[in-house]
N, C-alpha and C. Protein backbone atom coordinates (compact mmCIF):
# COMPACT_ATOMS: atom_id res chain seq x y z
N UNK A 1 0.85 -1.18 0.00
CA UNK A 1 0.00 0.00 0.00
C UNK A 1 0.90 1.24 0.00
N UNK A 2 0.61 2.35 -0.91
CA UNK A 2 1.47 3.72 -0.97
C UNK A 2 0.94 4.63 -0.45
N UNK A 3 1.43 5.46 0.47
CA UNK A 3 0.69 6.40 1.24
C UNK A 3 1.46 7.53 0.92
N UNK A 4 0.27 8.59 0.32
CA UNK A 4 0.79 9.55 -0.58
C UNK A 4 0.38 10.75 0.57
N UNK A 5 1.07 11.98 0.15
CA UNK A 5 0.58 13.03 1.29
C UNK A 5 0.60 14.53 0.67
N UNK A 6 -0.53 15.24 1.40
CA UNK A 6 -0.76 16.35 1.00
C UNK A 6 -0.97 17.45 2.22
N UNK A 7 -0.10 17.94 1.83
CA UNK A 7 0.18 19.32 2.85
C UNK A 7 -0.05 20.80 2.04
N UNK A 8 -0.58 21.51 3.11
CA UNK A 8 -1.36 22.82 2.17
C UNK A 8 -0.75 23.60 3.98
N UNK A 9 -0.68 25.02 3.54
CA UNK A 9 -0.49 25.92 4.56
C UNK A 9 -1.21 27.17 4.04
N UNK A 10 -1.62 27.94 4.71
CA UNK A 10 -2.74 29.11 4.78
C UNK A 10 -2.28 29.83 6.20
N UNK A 11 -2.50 31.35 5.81
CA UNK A 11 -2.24 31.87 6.77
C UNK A 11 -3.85 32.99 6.48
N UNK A 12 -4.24 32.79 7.90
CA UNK A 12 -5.49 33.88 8.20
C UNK A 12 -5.55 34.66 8.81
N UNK A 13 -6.24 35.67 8.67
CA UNK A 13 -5.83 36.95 9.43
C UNK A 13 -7.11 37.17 10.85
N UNK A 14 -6.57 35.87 11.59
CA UNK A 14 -7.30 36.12 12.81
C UNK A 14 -6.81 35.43 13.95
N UNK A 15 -6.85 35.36 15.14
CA UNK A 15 -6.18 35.26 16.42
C UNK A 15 -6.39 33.79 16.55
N UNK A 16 -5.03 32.81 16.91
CA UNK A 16 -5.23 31.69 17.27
C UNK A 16 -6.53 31.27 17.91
N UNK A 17 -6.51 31.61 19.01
CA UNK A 17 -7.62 30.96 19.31
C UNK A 17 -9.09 31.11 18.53
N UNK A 18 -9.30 31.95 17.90
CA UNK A 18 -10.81 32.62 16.98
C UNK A 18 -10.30 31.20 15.75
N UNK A 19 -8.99 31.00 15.48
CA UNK A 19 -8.81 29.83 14.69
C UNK A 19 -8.93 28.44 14.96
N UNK A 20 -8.73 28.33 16.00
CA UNK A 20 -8.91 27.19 16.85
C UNK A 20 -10.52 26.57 17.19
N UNK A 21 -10.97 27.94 18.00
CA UNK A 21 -12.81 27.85 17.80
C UNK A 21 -13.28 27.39 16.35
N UNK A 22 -13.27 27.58 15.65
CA UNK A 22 -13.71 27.26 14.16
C UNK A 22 -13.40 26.35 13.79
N UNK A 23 -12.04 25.76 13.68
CA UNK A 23 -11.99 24.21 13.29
C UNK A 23 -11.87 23.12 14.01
N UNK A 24 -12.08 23.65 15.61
CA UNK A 24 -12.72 22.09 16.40
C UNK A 24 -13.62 22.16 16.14
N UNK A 25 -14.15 22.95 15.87
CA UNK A 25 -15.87 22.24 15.60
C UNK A 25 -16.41 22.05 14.45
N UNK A 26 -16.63 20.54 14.54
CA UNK A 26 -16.79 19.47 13.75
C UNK A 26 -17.67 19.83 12.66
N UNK A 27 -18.75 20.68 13.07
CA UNK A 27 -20.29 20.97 11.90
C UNK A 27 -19.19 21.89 11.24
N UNK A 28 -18.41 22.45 10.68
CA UNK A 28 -17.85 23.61 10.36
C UNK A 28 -17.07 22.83 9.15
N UNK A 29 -16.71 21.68 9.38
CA UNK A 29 -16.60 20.82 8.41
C UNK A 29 -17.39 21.02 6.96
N UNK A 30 -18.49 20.99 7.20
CA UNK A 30 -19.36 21.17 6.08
C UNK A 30 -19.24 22.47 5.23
N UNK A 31 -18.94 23.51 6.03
CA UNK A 31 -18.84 25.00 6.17
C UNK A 31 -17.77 24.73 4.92
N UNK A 32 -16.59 24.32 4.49
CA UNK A 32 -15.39 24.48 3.94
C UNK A 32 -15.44 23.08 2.88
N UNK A 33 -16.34 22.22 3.03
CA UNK A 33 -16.05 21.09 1.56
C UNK A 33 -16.84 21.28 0.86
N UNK A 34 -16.80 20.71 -0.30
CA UNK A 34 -17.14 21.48 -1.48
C UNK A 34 -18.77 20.68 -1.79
N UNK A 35 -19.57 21.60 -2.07
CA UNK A 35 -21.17 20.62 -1.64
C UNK A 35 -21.13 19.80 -2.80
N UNK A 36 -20.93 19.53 -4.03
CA UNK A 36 -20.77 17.94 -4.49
C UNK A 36 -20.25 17.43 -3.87
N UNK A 37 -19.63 17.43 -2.83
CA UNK A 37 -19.10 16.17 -2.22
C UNK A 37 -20.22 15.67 -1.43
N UNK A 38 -21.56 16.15 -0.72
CA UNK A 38 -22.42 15.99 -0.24
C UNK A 38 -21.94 15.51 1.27
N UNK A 39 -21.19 16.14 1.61
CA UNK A 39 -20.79 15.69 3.24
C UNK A 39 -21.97 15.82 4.29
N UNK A 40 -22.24 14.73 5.04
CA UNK A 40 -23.05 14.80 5.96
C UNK A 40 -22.82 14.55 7.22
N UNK A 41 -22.90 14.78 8.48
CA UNK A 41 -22.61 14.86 9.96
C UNK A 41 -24.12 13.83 10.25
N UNK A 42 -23.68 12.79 10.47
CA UNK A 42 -24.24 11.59 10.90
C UNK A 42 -24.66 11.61 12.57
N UNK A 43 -25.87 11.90 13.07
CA UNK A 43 -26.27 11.11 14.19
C UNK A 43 -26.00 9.74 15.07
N UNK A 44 -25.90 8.88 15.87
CA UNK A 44 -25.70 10.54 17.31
C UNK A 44 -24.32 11.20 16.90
N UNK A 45 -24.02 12.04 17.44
CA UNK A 45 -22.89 13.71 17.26
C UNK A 45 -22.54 14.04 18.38
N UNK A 46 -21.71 13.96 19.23
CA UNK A 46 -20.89 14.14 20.07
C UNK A 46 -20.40 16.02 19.75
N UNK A 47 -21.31 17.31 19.75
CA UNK A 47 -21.32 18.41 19.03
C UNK A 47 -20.16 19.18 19.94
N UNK A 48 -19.68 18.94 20.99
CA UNK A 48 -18.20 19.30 21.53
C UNK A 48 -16.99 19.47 20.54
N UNK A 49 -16.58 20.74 20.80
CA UNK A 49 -15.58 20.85 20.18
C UNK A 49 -14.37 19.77 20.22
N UNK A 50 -12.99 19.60 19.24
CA UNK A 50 -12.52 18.46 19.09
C UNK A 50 -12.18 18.15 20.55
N UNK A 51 -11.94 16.83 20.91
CA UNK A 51 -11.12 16.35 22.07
C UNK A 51 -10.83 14.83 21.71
N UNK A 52 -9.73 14.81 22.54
CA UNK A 52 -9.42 13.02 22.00
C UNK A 52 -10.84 12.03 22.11
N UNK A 53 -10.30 11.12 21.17
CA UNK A 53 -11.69 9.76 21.16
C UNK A 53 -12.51 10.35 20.36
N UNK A 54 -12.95 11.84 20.44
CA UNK A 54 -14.22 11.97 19.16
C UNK A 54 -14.41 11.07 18.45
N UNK A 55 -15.65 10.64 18.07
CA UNK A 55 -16.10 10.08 17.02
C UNK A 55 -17.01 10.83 15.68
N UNK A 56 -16.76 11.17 14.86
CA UNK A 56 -17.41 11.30 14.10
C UNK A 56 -18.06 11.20 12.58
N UNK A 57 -19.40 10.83 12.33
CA UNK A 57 -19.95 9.79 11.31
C UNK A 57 -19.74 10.74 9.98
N UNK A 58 -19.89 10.40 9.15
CA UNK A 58 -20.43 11.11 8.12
C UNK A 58 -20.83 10.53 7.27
N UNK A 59 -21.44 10.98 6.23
CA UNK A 59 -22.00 10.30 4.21
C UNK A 59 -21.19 11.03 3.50
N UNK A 60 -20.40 10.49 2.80
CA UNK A 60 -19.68 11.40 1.75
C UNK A 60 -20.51 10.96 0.34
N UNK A 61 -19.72 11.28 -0.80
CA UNK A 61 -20.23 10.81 -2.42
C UNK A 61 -19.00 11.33 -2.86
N UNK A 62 -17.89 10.65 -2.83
CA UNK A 62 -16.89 11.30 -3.35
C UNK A 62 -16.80 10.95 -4.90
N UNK A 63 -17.65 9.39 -5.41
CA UNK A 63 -17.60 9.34 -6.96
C UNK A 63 -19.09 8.70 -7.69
N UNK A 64 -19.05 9.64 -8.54
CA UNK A 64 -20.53 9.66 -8.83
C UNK A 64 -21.71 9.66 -8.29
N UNK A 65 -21.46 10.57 -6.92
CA UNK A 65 -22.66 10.43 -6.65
C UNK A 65 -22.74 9.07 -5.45
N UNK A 66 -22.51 8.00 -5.40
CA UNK A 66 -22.50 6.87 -4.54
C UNK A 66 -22.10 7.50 -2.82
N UNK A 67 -23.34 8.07 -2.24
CA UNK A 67 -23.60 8.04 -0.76
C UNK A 67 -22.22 6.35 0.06
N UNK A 68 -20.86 7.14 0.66
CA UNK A 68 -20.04 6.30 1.60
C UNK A 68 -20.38 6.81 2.65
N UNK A 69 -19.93 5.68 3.55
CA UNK A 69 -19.87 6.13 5.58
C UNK A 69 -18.73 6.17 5.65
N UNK A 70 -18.89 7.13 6.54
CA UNK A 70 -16.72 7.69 6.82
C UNK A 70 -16.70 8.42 8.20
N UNK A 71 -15.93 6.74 9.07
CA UNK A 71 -15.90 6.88 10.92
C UNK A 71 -14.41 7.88 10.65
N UNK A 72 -14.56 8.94 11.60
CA UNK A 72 -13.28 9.40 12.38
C UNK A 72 -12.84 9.39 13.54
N UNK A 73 -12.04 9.62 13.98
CA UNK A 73 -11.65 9.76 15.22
C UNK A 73 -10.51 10.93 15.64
N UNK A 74 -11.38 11.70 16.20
CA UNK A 74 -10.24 13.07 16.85
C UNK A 74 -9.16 12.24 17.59
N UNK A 75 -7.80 12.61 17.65
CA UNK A 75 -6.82 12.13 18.61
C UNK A 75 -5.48 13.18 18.80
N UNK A 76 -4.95 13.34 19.46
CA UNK A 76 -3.56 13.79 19.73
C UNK A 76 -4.02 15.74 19.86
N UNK A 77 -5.68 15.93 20.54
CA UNK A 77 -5.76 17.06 20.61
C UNK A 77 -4.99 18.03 21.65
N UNK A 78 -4.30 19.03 20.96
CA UNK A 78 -3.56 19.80 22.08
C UNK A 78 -3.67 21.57 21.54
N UNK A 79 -4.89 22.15 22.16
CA UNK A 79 -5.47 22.88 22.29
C UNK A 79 -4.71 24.50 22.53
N UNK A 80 -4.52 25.19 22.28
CA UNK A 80 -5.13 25.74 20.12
C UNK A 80 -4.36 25.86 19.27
N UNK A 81 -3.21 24.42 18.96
CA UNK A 81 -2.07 24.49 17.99
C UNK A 81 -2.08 22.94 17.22
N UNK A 82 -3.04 22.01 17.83
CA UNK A 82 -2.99 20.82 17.20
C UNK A 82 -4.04 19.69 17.14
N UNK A 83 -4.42 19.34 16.21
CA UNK A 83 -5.47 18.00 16.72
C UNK A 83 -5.08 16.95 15.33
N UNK A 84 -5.16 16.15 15.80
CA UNK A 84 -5.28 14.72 14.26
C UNK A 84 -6.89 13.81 13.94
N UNK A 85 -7.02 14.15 13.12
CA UNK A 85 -8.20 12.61 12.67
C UNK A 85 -7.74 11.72 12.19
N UNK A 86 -8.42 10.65 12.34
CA UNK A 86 -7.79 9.25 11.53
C UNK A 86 -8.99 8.59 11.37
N UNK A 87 -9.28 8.28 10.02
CA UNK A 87 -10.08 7.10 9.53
C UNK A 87 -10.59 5.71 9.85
N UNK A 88 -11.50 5.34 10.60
CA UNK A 88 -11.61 4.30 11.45
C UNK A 88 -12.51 3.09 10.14
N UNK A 89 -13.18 3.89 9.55
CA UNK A 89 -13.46 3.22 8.16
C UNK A 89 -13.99 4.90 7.28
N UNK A 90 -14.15 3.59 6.41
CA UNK A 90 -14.41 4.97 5.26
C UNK A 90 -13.72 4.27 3.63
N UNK A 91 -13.94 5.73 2.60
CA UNK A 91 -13.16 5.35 1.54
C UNK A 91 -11.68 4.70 0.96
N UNK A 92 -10.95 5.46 2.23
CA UNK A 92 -9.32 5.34 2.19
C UNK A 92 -8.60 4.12 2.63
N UNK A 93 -7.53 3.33 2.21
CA UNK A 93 -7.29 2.39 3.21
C UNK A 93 -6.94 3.47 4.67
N UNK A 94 -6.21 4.51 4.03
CA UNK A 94 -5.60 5.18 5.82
C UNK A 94 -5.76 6.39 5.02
N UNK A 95 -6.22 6.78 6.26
CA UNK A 95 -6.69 8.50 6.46
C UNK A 95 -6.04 9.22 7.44
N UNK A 96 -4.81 9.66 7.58
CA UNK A 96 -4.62 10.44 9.03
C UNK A 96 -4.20 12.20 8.60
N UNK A 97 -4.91 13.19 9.31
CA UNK A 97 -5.00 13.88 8.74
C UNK A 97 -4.45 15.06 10.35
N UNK A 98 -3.53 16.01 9.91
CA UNK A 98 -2.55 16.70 11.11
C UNK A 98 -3.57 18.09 10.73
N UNK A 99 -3.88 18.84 11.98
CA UNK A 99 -4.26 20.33 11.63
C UNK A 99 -3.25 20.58 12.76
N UNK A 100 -2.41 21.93 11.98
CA UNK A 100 -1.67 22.31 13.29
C UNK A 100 -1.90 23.79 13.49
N UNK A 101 -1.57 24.80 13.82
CA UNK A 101 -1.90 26.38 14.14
C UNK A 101 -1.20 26.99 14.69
N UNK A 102 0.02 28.04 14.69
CA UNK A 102 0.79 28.60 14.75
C UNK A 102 0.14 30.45 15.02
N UNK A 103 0.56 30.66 15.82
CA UNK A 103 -0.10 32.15 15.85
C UNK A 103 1.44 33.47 15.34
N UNK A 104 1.21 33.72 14.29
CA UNK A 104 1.69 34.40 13.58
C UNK A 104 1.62 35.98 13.71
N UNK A 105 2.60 36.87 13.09
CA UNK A 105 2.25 38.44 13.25
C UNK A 105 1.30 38.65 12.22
N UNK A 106 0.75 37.77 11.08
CA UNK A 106 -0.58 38.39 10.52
C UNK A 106 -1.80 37.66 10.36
N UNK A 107 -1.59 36.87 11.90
CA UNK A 107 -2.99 36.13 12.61
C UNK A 107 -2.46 34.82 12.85
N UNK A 108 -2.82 33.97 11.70
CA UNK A 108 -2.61 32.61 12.37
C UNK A 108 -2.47 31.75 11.47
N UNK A 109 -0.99 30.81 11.27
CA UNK A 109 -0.93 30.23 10.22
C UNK A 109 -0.92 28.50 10.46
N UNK A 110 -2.36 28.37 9.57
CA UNK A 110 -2.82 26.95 9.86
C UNK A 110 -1.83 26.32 8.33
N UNK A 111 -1.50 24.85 9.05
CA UNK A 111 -0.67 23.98 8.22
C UNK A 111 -1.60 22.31 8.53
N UNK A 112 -2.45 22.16 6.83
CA UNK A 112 -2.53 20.33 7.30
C UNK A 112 -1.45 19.37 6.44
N UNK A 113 -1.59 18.69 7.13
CA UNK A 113 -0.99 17.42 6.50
C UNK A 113 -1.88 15.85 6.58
N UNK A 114 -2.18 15.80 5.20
CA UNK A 114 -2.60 14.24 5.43
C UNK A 114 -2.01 13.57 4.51
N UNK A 115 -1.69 11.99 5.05
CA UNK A 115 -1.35 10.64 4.94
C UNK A 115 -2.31 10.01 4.68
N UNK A 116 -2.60 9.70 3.04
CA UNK A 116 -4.12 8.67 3.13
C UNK A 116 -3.18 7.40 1.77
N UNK A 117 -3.76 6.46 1.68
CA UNK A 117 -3.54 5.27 1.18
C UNK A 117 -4.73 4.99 0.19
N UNK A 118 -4.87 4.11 -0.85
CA UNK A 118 -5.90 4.18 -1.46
C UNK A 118 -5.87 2.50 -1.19
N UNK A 119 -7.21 1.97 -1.12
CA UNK A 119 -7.53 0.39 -1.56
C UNK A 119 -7.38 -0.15 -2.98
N UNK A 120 -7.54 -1.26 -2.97
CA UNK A 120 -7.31 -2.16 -4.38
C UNK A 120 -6.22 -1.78 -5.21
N UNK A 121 -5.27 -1.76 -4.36
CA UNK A 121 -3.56 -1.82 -4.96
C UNK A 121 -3.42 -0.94 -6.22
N UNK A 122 -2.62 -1.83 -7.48
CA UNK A 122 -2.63 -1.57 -8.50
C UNK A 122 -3.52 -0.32 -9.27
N UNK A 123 -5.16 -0.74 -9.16
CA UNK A 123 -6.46 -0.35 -9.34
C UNK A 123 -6.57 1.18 -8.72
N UNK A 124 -6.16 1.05 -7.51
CA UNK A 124 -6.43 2.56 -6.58
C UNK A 124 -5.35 2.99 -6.78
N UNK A 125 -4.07 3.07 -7.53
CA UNK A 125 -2.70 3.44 -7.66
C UNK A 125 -3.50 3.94 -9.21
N UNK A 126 -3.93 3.73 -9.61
CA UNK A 126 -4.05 4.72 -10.74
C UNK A 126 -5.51 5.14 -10.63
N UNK A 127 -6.37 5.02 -10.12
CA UNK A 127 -7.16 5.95 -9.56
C UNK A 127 -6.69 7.27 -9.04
N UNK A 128 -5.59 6.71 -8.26
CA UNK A 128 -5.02 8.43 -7.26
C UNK A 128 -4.61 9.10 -8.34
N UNK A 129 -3.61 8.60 -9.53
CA UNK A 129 -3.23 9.19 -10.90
C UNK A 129 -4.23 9.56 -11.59
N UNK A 130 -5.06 9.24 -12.12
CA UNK A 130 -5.94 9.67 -12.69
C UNK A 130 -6.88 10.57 -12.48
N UNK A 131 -7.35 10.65 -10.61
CA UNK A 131 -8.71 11.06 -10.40
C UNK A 131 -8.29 11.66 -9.04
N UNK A 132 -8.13 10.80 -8.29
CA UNK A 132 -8.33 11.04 -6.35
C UNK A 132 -7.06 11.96 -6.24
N UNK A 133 -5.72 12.16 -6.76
CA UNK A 133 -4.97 13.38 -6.49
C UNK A 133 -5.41 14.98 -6.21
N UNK A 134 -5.58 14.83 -7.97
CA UNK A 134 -6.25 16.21 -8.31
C UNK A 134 -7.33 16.72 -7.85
N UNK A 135 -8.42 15.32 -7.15
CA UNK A 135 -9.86 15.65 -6.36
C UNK A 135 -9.10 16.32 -4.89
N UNK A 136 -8.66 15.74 -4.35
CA UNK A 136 -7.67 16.40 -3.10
C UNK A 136 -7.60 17.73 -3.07
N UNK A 137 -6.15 17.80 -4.31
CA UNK A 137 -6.02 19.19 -4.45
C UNK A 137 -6.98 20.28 -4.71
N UNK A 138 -8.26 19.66 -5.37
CA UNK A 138 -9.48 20.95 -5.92
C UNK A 138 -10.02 21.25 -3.96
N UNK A 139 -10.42 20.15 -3.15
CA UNK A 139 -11.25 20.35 -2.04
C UNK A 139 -10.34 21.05 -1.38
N UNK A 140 -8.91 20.63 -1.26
CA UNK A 140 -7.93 21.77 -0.37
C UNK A 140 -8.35 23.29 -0.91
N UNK A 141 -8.22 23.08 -2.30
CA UNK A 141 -8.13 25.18 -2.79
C UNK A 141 -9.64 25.81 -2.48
N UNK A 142 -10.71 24.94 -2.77
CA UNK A 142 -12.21 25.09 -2.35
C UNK A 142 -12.10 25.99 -0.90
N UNK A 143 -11.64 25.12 0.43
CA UNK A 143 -11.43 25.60 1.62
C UNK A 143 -10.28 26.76 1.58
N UNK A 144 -9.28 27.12 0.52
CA UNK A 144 -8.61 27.82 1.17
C UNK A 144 -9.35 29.37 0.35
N UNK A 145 -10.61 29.14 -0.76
CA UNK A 145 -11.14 30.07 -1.23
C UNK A 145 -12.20 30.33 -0.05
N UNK A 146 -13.07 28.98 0.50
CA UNK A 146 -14.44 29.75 1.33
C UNK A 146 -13.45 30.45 2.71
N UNK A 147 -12.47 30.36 3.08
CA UNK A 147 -12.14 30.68 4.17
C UNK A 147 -11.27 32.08 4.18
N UNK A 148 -10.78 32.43 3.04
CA UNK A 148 -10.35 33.91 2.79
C UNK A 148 -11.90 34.93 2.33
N UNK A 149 -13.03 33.95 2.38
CA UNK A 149 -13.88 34.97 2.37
C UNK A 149 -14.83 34.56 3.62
N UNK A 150 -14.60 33.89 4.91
CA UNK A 150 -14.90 34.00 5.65
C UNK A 150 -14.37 35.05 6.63
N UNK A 151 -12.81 34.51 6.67
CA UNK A 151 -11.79 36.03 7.33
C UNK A 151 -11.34 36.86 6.25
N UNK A 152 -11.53 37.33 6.18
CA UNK A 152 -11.52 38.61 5.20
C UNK A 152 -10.32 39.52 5.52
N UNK A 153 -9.00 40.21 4.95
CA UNK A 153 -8.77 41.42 5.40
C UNK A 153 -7.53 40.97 6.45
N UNK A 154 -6.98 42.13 7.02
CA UNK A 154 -5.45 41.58 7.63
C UNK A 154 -6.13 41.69 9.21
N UNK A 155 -5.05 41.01 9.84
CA UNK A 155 -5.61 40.78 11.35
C UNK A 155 -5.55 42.35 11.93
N UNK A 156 -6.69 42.79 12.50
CA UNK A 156 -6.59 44.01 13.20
C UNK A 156 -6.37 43.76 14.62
N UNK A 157 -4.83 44.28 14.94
CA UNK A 157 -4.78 44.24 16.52
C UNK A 157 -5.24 45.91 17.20
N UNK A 158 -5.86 45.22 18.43
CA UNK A 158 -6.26 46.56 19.23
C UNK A 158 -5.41 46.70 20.22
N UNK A 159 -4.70 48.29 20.06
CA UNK A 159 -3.55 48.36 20.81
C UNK A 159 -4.63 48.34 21.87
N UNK A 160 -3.56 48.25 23.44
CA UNK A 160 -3.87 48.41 24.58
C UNK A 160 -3.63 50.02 24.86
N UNK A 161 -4.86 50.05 25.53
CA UNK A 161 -4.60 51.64 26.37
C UNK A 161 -4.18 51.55 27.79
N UNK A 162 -2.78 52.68 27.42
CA UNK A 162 -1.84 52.69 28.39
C UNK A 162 -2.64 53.46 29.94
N UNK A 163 -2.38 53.41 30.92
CA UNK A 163 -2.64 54.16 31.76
C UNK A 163 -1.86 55.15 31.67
N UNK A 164 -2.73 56.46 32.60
CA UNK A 164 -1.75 57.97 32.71
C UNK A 164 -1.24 57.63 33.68
């Protein structure tokens, strides 16, 4: 099995933690993939922001249309610079996917990295060539378009007022 990886970095112009609030939480997911993909947040929902063990369900349609179930699992959360998911089933043979968050002088620069594997060897080795690469890369630029028009504009800091 070849486990191929895709790392994207974005920098937003808003305060770690205002970055942190937003992508533990899980419904926000939907907020940033691209609606042909038809992502759905599966019942019961554990609606807490990330923390280790999360579980969470979803329905994807990543080809043609064909409704998949895709288990995650939050792990290695360390609060407001890191959390991992990993694929408990789903499309991928392996899914592990790094959000990390760095608080920067022009807000906050989020970096993912995921490690996913494709099934049926040979078969899913040119699938990823053909199809599942470039699908990657479109849903990464999707999120890094809805989210420069969610934060908008450079981080405005408010100086502190000094005492007389």
């Amino acid at each position: 099995m070849k486990v191929h990886v895709l790392e994207r970095t974005q920098v937003l112009p808003i305060p770690i933690d205002q970055a942190w609030a937003f992508f533990s939480t899980p419904r926000n997911l939907a907020l940033i993939t691209p609606p042909e993909l038809g992502l759905r947040i599966r019942e019961p929902f554990d609606d807490r922001p990330a923390h280790n063990g999360q579980l969470i369900r979803y329905t994807v349609r990543p080809l043609l249309g064909i409704p998949l179930p895709w288990l995650t699992r939050i792990e290695r959360v360390s609060a407001p610079v890191h959390f991992a998911d990993t694929q408990l089933s789903g499309p991928y043979a392996r899914w592990n996917h790094e959000h990390r968050f760095e608080a920067v002088p022009e807000g906050t620069r989020m970096h993912d990295r995921v490690e996913y594997a494709l099934p049926l060897g040979p078969l899913g080795e040119l699938m990823h060539r053909l199809l599942v690469r470039r699908r990657l890369e479109r849903i990464f630029e999707f999120r890094r378009h809805v989210l420069e028009g969610l934060f908008p504009g450079p981080l405005v800091l408010h100086p502190r007022i000094a005492a007389a």
